[in-house]
Protein backbone atom coordinates (compact mmCIF):
# COMPACT_ATOMS: atom_id res chain seq x y z
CA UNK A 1 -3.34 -18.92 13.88
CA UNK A 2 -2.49 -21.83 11.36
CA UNK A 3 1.43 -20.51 11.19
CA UNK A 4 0.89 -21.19 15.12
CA UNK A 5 -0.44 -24.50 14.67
CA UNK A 6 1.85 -25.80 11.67
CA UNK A 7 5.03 -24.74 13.47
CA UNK A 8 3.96 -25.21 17.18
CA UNK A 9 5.16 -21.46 18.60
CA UNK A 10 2.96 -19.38 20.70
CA UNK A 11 0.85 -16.82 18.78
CA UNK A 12 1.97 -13.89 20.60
CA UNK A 13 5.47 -14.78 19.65
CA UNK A 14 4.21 -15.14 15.96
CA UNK A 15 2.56 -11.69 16.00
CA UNK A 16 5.81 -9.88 17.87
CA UNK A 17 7.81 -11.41 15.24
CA UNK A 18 5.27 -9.24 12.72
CA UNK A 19 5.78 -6.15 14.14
CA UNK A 20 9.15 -5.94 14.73
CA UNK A 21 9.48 -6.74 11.12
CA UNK A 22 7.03 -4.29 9.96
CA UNK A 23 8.44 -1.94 12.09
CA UNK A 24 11.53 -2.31 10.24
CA UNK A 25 10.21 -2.78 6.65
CA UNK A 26 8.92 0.48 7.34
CA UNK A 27 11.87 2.31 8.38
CA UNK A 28 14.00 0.54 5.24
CA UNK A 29 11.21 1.83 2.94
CA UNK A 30 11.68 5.37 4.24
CA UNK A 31 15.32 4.65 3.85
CA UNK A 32 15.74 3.42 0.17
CA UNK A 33 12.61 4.31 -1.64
CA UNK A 34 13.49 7.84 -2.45
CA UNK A 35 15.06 10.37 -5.04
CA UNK A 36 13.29 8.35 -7.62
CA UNK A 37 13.29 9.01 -11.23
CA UNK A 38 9.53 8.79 -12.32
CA UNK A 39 7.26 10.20 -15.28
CA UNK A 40 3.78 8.43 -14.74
CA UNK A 41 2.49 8.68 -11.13
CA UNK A 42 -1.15 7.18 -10.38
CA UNK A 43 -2.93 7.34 -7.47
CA UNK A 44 -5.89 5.54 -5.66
CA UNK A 45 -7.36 4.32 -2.40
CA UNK A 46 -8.43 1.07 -1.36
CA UNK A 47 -10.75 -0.15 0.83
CA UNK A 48 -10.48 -2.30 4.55
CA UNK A 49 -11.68 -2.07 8.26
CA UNK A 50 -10.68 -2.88 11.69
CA UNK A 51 -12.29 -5.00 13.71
CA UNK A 52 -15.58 -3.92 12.67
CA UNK A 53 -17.22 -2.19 9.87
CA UNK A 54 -18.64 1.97 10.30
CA UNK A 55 -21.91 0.85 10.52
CA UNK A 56 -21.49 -1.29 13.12
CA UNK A 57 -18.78 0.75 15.09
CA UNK A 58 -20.96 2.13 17.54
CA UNK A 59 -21.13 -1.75 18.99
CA UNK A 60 -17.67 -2.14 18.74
CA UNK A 61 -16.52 0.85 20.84
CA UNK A 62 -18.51 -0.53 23.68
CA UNK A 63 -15.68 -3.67 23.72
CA UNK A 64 -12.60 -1.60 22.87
CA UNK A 65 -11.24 1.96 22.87
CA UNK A 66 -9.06 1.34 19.88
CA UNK A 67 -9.49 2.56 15.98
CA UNK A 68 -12.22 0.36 15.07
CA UNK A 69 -14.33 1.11 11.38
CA UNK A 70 -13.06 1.84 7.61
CA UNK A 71 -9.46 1.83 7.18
CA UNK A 72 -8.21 3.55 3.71
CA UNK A 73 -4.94 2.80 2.55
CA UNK A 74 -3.81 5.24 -0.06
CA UNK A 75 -0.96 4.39 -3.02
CA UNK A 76 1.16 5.61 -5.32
CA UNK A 77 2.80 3.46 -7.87
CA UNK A 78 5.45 4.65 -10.86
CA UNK A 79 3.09 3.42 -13.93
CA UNK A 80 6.88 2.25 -15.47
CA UNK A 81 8.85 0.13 -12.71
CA UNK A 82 5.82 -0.80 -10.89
CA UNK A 83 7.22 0.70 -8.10
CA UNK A 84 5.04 1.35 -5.05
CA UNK A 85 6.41 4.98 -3.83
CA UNK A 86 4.43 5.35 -1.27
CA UNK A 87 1.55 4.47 1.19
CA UNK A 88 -0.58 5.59 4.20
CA UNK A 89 -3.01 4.14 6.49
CA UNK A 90 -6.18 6.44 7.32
CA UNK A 91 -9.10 7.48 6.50
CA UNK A 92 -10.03 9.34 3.19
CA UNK A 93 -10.55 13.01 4.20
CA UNK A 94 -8.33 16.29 3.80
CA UNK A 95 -5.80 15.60 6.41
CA UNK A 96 -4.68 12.07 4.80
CA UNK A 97 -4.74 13.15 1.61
CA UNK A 98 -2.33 16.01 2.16
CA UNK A 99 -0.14 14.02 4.15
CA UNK A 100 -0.34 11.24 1.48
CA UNK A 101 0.80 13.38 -1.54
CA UNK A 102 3.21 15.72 0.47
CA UNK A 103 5.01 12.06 1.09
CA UNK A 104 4.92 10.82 -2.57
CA UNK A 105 5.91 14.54 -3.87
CA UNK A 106 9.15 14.23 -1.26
CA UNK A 107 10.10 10.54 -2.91
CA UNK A 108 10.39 11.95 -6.58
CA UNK A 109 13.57 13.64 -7.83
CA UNK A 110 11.68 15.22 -10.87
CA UNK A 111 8.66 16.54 -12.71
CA UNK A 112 6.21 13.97 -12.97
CA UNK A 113 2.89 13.50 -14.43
CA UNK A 114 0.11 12.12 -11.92
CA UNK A 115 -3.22 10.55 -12.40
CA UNK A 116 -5.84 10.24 -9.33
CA UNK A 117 -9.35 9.18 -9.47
CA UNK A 118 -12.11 12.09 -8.96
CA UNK A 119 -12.09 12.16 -4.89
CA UNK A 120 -12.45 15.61 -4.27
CA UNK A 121 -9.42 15.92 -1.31
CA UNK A 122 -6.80 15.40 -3.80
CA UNK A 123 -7.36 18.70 -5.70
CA UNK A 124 -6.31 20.68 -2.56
CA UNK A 125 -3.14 17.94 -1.81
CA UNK A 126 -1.57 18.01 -5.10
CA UNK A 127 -1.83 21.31 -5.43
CA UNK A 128 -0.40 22.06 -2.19
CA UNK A 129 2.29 19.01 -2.16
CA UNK A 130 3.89 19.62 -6.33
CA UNK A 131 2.80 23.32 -6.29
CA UNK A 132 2.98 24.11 -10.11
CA UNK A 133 5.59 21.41 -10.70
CA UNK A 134 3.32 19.00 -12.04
CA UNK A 135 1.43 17.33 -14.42
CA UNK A 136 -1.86 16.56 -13.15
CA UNK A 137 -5.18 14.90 -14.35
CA UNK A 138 -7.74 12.79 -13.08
CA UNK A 139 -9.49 9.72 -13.83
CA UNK A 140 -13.29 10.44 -13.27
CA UNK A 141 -15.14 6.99 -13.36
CA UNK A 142 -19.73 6.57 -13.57
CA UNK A 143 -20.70 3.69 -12.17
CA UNK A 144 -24.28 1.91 -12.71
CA UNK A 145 -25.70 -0.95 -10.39
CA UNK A 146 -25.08 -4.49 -10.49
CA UNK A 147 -28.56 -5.69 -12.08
CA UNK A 148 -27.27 -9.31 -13.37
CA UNK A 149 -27.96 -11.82 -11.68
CA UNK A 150 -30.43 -12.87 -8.61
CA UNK A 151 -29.67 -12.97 -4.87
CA UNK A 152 -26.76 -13.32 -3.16
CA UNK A 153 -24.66 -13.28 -6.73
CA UNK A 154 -26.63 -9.94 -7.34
CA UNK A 155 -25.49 -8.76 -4.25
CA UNK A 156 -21.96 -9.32 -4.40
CA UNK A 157 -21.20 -8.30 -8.03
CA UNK A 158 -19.65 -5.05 -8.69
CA UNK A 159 -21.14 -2.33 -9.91
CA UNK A 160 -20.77 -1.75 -13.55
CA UNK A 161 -18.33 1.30 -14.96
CA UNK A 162 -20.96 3.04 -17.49
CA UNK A 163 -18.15 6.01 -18.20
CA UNK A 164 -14.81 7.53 -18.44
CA UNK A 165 -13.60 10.89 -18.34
CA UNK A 166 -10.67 12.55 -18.23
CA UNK A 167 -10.33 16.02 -16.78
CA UNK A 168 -7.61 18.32 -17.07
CA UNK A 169 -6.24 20.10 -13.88
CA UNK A 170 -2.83 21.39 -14.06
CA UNK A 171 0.62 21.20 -15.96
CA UNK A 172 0.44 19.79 -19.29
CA UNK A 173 -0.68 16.00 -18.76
CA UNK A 174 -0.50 14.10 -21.80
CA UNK A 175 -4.07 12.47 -22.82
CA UNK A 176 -2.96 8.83 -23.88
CA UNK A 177 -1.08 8.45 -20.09
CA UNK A 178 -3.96 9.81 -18.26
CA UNK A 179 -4.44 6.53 -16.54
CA UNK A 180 -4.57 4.62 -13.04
CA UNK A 181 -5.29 1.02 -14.69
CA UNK A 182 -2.00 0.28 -12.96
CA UNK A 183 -2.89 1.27 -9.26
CA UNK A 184 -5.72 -0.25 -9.47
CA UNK A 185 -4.43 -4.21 -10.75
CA UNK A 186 -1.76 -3.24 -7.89
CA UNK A 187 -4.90 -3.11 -5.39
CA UNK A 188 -6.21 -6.46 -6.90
CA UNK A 189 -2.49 -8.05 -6.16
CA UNK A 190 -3.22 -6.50 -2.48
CA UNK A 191 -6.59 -8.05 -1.92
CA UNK A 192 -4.80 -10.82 -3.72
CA UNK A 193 -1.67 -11.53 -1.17
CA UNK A 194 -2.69 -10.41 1.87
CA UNK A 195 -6.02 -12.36 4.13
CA UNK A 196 -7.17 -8.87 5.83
CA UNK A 197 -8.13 -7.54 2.85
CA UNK A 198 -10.15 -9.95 1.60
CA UNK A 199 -14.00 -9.52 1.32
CA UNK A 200 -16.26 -11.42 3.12
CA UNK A 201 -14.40 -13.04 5.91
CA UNK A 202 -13.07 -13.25 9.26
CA UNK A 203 -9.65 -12.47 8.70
CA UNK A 204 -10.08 -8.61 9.03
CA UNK A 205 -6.93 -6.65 11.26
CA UNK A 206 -8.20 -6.36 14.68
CA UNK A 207 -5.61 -3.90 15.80
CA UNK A 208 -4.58 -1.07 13.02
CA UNK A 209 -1.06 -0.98 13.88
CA UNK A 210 -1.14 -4.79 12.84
CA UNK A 211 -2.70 -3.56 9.98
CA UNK A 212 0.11 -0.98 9.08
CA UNK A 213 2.61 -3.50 9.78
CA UNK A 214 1.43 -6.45 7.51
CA UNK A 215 0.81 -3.04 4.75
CA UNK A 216 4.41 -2.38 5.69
CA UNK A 217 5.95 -5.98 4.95
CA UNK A 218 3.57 -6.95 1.65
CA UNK A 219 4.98 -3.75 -0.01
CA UNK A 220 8.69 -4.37 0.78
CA UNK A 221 8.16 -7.85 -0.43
CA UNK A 222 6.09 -6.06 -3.52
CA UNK A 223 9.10 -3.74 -4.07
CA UNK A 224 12.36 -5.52 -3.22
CA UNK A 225 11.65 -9.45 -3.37
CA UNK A 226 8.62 -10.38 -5.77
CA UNK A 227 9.82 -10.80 -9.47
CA UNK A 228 7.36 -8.97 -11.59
CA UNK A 229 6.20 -11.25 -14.13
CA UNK A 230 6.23 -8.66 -16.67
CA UNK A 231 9.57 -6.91 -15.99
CA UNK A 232 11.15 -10.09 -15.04
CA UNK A 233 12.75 -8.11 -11.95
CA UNK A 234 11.63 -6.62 -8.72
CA UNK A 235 10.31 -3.13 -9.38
CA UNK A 236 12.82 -1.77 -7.25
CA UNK A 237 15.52 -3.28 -9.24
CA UNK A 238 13.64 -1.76 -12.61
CA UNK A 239 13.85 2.01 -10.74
CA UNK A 240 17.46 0.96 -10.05
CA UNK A 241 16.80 1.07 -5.97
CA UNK A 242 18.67 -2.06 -5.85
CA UNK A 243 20.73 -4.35 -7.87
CA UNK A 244 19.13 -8.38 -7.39
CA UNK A 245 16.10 -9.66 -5.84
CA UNK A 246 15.98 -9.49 -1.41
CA UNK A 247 15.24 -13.03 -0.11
CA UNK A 248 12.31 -13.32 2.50
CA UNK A 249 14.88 -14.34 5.04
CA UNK A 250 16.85 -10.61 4.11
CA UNK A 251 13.28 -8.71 4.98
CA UNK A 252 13.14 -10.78 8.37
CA UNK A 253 16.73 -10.57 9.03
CA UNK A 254 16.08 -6.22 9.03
CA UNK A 255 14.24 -6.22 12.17
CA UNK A 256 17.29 -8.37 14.08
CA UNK A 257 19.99 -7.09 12.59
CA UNK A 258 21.26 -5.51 15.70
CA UNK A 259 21.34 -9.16 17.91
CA UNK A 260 22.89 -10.46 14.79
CA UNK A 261 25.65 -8.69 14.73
CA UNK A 262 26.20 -8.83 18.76
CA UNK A 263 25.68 -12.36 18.30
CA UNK A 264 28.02 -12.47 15.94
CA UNK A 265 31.00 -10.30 17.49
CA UNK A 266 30.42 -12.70 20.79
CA UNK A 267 31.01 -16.17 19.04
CA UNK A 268 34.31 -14.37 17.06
CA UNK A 269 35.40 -13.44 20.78
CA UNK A 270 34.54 -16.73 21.89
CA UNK A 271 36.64 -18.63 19.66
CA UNK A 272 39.33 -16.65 19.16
C-alpha cells in the first residue's frame, strides 16, 4: 500500500507487477541454480501464516476458501557460497519434506554432507532423496522457557537453548561441520528483508501464492543481486552461477522480457 501511495499507481497494478515477477524469478531459479558444486548442505524450516494463524483458522474459513493457517518455508543453503539451493512453501509434514530434499538432492552435482535440525520427516526424505550418497547428521537442539523478564517482555522472548547434540545418521559426516548456524542467520536475513514475515504485525500474506512469489523474488535478489558482506560477492557469483552482480531492474526486466524484445524489433522496423 505505501509503494501505491508514494508512486500514485493502482494497487492491483502494483501486486500484478509482483507476480509476474515472481513468477519469473521462479522459473530463472529453476533455470540457473543447478549442477552445483557443494560440500556443506544445512537445512531448516521457518515459520509464517496466511491470513490467519491455525488457531484461529476455523474463523477464517468462514470468509474465504483459500489456504489460510501456518505456512512453512523450508531451505537449503551451501554453508560455503551462501548459496540458497533451494526452497518450498508448505507445511512441515512427510509429503513436503520429501519433495523438499528430492529438489535440493537434484540441484547438487556431488556428494555432499548435510545438516538438518531433529524434525522427524527428514529421516525418511534424505534417505529416500541422496539414498546412500550422503553425508548426513543432525542438529538436535533442548530448549527451556523464557523465565526473564515480566509481562509482555516475558512473553515475547525466546525460549532459551539449554543443549546441543549432534547425532550421527548416515555417510561419514565430519563432527566440527555438523552445523546449521548458517540456515538459521539466513532465516534472520528473511524475517529481516521481507514485512510478511515479521512477528507481530499486520503485514502477514493474505493469499499464499503472494506469499511464494515475494519467497520467489527475496531469494533471487539473495542469490544473484545482494553483495554478501562477507564474501564481498553475490553467493551465486561465489558458486560461480554467474559472473557480476544482477541489478534490481535485471530481476524485473525477467518477467517482460518477451514485450521487450517485440517492443524492441517494432521501433527497429519503425525507423528503418
Amino acid at each position: 500500500m505505501s509503494t501505491s501511495r508514494i508512486m500514485d499507481i493502482s494497487f492491483n497494478t502494483i501486486k500484478k507487477v509482483l507476480v509476474e515477477v515472481g513468477q519469473a524469478c521462479l522459473k530463472f531459479h529453476n533455470e540457473k541454480v543447478v549442477n552445483v558444486n557443494s560440500k556443506l548442505v544445512q537445512c531448516d524450516e521457518i515459520w509464517s501464516f496466511i491470513f490467519c494463524k491455525d488457531k484461529n483458522v476455523d474463523y477464517c474459513t468462514k470468509k474465504t476458501e483459500q489456504h489460510v493457517g501456518d505456512a512453512w518455508t523450508w531451505v537449503g543453503i551451501d554453508a560455503d557460497t551462501k548459496l540458497v539451493i533451494s526452497w518450498l512453501v508448505g507445511d512441515r509434514e512427510a509429503e513436503c519434506a520429501d519433495k523438499f530434499m528430492r529438489d535440493v538432492a537434484s540441484r547438487v552435482k556431488n556428494r555432499v554432507q548435510l545438516t538438518t535440525d531433529g524434525h522427524k520427516p527428514y529421516l525418511k526424505a534424505v534417505e529416500d532423496a541422496f539414498d546412500d550418497e550422503i553425508d548426513y547428521a543432525r542438529l538436535i537442539k533442548t530448549y527451556g522457557t523464557a523465565t526473564e523478564g515480566e509481562g509482555s517482555e516475558r512473553k515475547y522472548s525466546p525460549a532459551t537453548c539449554t543443549g546441543i547434540k549432534k547425532v550421527w545418521v548416515s555417510g561419514d559426516p565430519v563432527e566440527t561441520d555438523i552445523s546449521t548456524s548458517y540456515v538459521e542467520r539466513q532465516n534472520l536475513t528473511m524475517r529481516m528483508n521481507m514485512r510478511r514475515f515479521t512477528r507481530l504485525t499486520n503485514a502477514f500474506s493474505k493469499k499464499i501464492e503472494n506469499h511464494r512469489h515475494a519467497i520467489a523474488i527475496h531469494y533471487v535478489y539473495y542469490n544473484f543481486v545482494r553483495i554478501h558482506k562477507t564474501l564481498r560477492v553475490t553467493p551465486a557469483m561465489e558458486a560461480k552461477l554467474a559472473t557480476k552482480p544482477m541489478t534490481l531492474e535485471d530481476v524485473v526486466r525477467m518477467a517482460y522480457a518477451g514485450e521487450i524484445e517485440a517492443e524492441n524489433k517494432r521501433l527497429a522496423r519503425r525507423y528503418r
